[in-house]
C-alpha atoms as a PDB file:
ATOM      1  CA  UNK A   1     108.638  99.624  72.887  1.00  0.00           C
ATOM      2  CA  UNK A   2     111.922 101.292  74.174  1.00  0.00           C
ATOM      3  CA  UNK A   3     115.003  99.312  74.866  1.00  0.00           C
ATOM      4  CA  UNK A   4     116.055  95.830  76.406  1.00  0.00           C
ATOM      5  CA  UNK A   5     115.195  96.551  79.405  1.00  0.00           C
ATOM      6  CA  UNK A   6     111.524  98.085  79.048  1.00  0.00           C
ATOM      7  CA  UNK A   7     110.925  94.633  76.460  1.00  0.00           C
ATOM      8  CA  UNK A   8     111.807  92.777  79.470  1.00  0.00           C
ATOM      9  CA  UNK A   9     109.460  94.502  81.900  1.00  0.00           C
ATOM     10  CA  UNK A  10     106.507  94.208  78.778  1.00  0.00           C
ATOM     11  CA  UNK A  11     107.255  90.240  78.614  1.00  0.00           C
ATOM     12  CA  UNK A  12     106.747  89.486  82.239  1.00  0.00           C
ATOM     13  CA  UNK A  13     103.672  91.680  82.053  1.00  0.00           C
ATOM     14  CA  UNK A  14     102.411  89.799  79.259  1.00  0.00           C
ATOM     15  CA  UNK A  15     103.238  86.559  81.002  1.00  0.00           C
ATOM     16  CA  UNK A  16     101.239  86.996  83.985  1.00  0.00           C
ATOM     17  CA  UNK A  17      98.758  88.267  82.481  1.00  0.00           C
ATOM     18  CA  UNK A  18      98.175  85.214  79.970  1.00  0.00           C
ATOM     19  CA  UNK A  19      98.960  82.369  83.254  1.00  0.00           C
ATOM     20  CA  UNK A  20      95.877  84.887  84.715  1.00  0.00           C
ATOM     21  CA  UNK A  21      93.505  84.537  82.006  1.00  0.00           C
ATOM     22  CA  UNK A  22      94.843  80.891  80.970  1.00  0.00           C
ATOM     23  CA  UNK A  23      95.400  82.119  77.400  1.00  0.00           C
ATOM     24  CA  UNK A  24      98.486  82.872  74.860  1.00  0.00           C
ATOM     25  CA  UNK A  25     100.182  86.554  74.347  1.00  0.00           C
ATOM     26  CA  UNK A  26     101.981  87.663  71.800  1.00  0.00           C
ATOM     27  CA  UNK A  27     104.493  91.063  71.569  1.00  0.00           C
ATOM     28  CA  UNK A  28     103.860  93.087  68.863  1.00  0.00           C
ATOM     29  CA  UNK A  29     107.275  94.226  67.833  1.00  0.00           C
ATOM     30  CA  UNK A  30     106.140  95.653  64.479  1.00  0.00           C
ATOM     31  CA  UNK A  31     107.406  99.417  66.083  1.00  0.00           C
ATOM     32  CA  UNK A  32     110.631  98.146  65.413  1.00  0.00           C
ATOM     33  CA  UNK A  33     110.212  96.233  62.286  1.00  0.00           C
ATOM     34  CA  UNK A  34     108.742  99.497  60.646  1.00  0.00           C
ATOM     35  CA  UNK A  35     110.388 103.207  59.956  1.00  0.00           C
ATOM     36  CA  UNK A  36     107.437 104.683  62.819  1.00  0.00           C
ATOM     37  CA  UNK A  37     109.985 107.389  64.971  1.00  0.00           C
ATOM     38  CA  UNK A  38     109.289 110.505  66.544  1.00  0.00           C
ATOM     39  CA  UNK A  39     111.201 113.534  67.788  1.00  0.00           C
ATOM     40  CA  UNK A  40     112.163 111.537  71.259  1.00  0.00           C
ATOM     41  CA  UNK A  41     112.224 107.885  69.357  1.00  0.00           C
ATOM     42  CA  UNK A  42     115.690 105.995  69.545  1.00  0.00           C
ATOM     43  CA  UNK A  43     116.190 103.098  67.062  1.00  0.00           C
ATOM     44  CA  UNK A  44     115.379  99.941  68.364  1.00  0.00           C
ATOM     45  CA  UNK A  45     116.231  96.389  68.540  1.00  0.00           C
ATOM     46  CA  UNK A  46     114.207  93.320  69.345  1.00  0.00           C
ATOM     47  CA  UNK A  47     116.392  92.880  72.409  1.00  0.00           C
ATOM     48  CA  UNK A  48     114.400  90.128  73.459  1.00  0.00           C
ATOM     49  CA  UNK A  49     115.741  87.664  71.027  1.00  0.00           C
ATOM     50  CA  UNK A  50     119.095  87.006  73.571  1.00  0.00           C
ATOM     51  CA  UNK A  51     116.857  84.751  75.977  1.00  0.00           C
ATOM     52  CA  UNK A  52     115.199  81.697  76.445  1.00  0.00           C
ATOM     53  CA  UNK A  53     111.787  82.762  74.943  1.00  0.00           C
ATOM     54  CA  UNK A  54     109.922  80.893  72.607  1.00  0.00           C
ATOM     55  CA  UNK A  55     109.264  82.517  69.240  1.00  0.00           C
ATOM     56  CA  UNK A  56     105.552  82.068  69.608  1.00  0.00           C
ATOM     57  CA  UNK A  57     105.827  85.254  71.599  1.00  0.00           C
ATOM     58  CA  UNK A  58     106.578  87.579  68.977  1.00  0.00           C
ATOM     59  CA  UNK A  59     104.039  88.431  66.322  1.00  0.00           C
ATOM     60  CA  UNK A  60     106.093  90.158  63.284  1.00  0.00           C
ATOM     61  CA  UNK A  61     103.508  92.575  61.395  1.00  0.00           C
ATOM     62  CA  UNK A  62     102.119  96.084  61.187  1.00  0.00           C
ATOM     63  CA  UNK A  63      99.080  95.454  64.314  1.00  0.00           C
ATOM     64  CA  UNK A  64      99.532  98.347  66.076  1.00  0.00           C
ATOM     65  CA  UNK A  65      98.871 100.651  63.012  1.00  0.00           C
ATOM     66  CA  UNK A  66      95.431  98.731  62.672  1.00  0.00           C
ATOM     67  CA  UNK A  67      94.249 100.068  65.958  1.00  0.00           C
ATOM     68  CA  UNK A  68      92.542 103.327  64.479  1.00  0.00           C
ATOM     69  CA  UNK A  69      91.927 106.276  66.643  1.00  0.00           C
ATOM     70  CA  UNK A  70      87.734 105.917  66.805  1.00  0.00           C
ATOM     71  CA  UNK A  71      88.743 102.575  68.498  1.00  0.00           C
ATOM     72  CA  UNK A  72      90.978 104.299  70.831  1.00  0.00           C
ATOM     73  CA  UNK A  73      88.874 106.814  72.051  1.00  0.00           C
ATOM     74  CA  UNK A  74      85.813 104.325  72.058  1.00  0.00           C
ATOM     75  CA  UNK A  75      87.959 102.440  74.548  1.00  0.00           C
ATOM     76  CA  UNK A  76      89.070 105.069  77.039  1.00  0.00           C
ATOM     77  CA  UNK A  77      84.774 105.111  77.788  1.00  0.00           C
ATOM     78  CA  UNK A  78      84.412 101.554  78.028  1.00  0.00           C
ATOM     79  CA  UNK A  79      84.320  99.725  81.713  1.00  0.00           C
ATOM     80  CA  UNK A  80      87.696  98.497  82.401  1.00  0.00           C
ATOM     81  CA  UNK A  81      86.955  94.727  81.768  1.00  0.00           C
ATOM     82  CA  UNK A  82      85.259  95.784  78.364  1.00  0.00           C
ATOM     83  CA  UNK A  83      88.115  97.276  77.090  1.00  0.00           C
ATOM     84  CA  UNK A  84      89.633  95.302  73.816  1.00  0.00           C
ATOM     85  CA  UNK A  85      92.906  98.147  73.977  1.00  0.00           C
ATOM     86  CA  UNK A  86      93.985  99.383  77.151  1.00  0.00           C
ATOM     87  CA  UNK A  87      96.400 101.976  77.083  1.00  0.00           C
ATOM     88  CA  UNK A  88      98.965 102.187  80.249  1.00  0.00           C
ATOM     89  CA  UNK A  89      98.175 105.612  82.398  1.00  0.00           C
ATOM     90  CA  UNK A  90     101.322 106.542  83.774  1.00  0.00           C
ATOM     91  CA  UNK A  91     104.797 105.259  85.647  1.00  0.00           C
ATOM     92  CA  UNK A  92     102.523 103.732  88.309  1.00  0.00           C
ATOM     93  CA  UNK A  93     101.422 100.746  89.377  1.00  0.00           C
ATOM     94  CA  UNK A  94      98.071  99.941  87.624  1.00  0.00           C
ATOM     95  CA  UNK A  95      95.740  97.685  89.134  1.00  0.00           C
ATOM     96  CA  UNK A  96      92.934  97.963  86.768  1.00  0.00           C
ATOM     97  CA  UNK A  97      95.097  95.492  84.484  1.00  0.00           C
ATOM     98  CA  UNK A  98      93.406  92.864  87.130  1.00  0.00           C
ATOM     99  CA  UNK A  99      90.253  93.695  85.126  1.00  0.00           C
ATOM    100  CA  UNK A 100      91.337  92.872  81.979  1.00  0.00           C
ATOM    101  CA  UNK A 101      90.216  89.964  80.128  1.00  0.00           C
ATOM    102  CA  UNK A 102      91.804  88.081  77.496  1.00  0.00           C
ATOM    103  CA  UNK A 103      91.728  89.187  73.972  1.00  0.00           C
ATOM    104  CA  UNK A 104      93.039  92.685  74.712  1.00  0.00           C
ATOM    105  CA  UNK A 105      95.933  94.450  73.239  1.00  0.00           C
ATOM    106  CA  UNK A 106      97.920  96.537  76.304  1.00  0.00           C
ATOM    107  CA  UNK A 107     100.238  99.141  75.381  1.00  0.00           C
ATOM    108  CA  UNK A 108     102.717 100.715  77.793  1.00  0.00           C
ATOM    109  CA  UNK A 109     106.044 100.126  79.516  1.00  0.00           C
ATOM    110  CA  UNK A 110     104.562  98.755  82.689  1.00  0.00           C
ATOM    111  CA  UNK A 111     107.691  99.600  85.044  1.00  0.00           C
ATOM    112  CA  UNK A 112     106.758  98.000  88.362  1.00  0.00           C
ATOM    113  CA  UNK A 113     107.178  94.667  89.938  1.00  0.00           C
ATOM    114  CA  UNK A 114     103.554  94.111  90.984  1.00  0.00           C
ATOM    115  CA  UNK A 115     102.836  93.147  87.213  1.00  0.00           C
ATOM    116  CA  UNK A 116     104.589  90.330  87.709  1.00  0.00           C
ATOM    117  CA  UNK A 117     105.024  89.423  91.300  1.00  0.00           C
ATOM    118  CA  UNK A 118     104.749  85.769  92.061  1.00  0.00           C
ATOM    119  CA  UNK A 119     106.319  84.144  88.537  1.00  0.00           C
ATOM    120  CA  UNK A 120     110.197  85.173  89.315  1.00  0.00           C
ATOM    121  CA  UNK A 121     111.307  81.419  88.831  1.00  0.00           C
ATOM    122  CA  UNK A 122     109.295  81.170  85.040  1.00  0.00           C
ATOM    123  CA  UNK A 123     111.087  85.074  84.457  1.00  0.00           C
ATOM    124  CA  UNK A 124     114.845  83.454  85.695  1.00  0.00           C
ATOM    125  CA  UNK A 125     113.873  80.514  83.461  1.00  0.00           C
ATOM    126  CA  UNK A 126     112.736  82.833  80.531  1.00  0.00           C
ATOM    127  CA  UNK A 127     115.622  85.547  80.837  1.00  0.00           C
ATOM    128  CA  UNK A 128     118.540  82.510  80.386  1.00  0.00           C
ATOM    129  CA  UNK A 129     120.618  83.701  77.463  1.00  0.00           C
ATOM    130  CA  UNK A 130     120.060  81.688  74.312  1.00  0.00           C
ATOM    131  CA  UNK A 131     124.607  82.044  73.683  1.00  0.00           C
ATOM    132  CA  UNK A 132     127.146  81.323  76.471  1.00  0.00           C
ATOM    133  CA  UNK A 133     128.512  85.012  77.869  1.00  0.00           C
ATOM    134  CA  UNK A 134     132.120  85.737  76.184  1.00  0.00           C
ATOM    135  CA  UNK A 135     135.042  85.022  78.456  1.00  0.00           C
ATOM    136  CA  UNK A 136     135.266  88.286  80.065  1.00  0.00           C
ATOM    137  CA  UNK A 137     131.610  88.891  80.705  1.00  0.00           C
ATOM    138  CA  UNK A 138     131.950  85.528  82.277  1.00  0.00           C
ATOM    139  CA  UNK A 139     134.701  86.849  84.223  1.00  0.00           C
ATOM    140  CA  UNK A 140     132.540  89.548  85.571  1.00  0.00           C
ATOM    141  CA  UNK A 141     129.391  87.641  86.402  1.00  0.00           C
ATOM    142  CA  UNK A 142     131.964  85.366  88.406  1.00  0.00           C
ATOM    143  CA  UNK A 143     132.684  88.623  90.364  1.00  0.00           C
ATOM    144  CA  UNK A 144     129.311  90.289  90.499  1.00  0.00           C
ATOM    145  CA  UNK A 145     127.726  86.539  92.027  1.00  0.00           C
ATOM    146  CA  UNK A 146     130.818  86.239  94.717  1.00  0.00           C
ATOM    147  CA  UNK A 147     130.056  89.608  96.562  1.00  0.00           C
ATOM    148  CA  UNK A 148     127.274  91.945  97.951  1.00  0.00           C
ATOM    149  CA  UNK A 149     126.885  93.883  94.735  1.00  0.00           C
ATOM    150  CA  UNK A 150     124.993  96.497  93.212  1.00  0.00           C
ATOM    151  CA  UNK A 151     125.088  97.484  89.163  1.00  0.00           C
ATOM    152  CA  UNK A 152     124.644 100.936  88.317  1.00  0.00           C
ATOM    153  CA  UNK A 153     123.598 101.601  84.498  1.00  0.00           C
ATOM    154  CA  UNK A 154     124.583 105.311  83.473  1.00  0.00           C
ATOM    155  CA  UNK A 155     122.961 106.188  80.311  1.00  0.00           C
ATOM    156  CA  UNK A 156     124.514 109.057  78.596  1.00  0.00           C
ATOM    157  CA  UNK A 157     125.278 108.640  74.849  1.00  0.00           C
ATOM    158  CA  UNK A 158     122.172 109.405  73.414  1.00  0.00           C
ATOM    159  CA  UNK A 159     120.201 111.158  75.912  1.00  0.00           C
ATOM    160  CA  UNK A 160     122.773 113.430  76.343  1.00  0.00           C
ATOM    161  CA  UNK A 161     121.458 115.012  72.851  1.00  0.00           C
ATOM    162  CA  UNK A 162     118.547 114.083  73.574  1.00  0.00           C
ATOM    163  CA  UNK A 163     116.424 117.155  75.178  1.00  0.00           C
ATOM    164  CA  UNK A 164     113.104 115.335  76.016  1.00  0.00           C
ATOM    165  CA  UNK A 165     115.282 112.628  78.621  1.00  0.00           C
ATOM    166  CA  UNK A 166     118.209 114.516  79.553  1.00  0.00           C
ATOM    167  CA  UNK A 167     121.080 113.444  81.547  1.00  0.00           C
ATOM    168  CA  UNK A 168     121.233 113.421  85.385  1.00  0.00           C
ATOM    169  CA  UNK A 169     124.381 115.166  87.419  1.00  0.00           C
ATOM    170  CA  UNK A 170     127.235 112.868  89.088  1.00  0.00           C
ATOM    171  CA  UNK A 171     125.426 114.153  92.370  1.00  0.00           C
ATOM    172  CA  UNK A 172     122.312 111.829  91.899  1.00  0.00           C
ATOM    173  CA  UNK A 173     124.663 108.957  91.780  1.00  0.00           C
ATOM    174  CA  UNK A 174     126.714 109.285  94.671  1.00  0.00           C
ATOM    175  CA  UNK A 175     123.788 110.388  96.700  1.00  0.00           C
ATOM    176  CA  UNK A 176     122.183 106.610  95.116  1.00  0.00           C
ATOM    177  CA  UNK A 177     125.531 105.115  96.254  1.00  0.00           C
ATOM    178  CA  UNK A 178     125.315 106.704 100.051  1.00  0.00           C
ATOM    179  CA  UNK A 179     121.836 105.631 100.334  1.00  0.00           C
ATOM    180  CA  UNK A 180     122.617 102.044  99.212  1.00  0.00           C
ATOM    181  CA  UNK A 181     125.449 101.569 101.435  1.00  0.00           C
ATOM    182  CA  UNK A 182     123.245 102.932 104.337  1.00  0.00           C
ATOM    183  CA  UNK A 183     120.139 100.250 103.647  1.00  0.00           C
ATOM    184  CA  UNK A 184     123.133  97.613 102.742  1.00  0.00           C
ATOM    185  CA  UNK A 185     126.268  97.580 104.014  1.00  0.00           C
ATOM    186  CA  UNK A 186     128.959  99.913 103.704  1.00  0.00           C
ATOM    187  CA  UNK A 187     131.302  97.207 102.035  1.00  0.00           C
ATOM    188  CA  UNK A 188     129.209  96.264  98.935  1.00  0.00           C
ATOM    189  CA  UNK A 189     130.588  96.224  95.585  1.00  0.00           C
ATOM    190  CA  UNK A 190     129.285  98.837  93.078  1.00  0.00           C
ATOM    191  CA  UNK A 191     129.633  97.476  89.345  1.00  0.00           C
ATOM    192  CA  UNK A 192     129.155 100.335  86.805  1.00  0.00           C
ATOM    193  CA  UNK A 193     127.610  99.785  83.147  1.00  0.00           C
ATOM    194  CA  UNK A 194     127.737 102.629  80.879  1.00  0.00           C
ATOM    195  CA  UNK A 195     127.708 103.808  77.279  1.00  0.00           C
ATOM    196  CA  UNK A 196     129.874 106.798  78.608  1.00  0.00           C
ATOM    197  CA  UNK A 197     132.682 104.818  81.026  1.00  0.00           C
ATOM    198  CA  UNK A 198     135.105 107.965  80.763  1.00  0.00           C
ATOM    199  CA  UNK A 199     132.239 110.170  82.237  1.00  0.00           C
ATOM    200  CA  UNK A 200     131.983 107.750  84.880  1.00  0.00           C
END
């Protein structure tokens, strides 16, 4: 299910989807609820529980478990639109999830924009945070809203012991900096989140 932000790219799939097929979804967070981890798992919280989304979203119980492998493998030879499971087949953009009907359990991290495009006002109104941001965070929004800004997120802590993600070199992000400031402006401000601010 991964972190906060790969739950909020699986809600706005699931959104669309259900205003598509005019029906209800539900996010089966029972991956975190239960002790399920693997060689490249990282414990996981239901991040999603910060914002403005209903509770009706989240269905707490073991579901995924239930989906045996002969139903699995029956499904990877069904028509696209017959499918009850439909398993994400890479990084990419997917556009057989257009064929989907409702009823069917998706599983993936669906990491592009085009599952969503067109709802961005119901996302803003869904990704409001349920708490008011602490005084300094406030601070910094203040400062991040009154300038051309960019955030960089460098992710270090864990992956860096982590052999199956791996770390990238300062050189990828001050080539991502250059080539910002290029499509940009050379004056924007560059706001830096990170688990590993010495590195940084």
């Amino acid at each position: 299910m991964g972190g906060l932000g790969n739950q909020m790219f699986q809600f706005c799939t699931g959104l669309n989807l259900s205003k598509r097929l005019n029906t209800k979804f539900t996010i089966d967070d029972s991956f975190l609820m239960s002790n399920l981890t693997s060689e490249h798992s990282v414990k996981r919280n239901l991040d999603l529980e910060i914002f403005n989304i209903h509770s009706r979203h989240f269905f707490n119980g073991i579901f995924r478990g239930k989906i045996n492998p002969i139903t699995r493998n029956f499904n990877k030879i069904l028509p696209v639109n017959l499918r009850s499971y439909y398993v994400e087949k890479d990084f990419n953009y997917d556009n057989n999830i257009l064929l989907l009907n409702d009823n069917t359990t998706i599983e993936g991290y669906w990491q592009s924009y085009k599952y969503f495009d067109g709802i961005e006002n119901e996302i803003q109104e869904a990704f409001k945070f349920v708490n008011e941001l602490l005084e300094q965070s406030q601070n910094i929004h203040k400062e991040i809203t009154n300038c051309e800004s960019v955030c960089i997120n460098v992710r270090r802590a864990d992956f860096a012991v982590n052999s199956f993600h791996g770390t990238l070199e300062i050189e990828y992000y001050m080539n991502a900096v250059d080539l910002i400031k290029s499509k940009i402006n050379s004056e924007v401000h560059f706001f830096i989140f990170s688990d590993d601010i010495d590195w940084c």
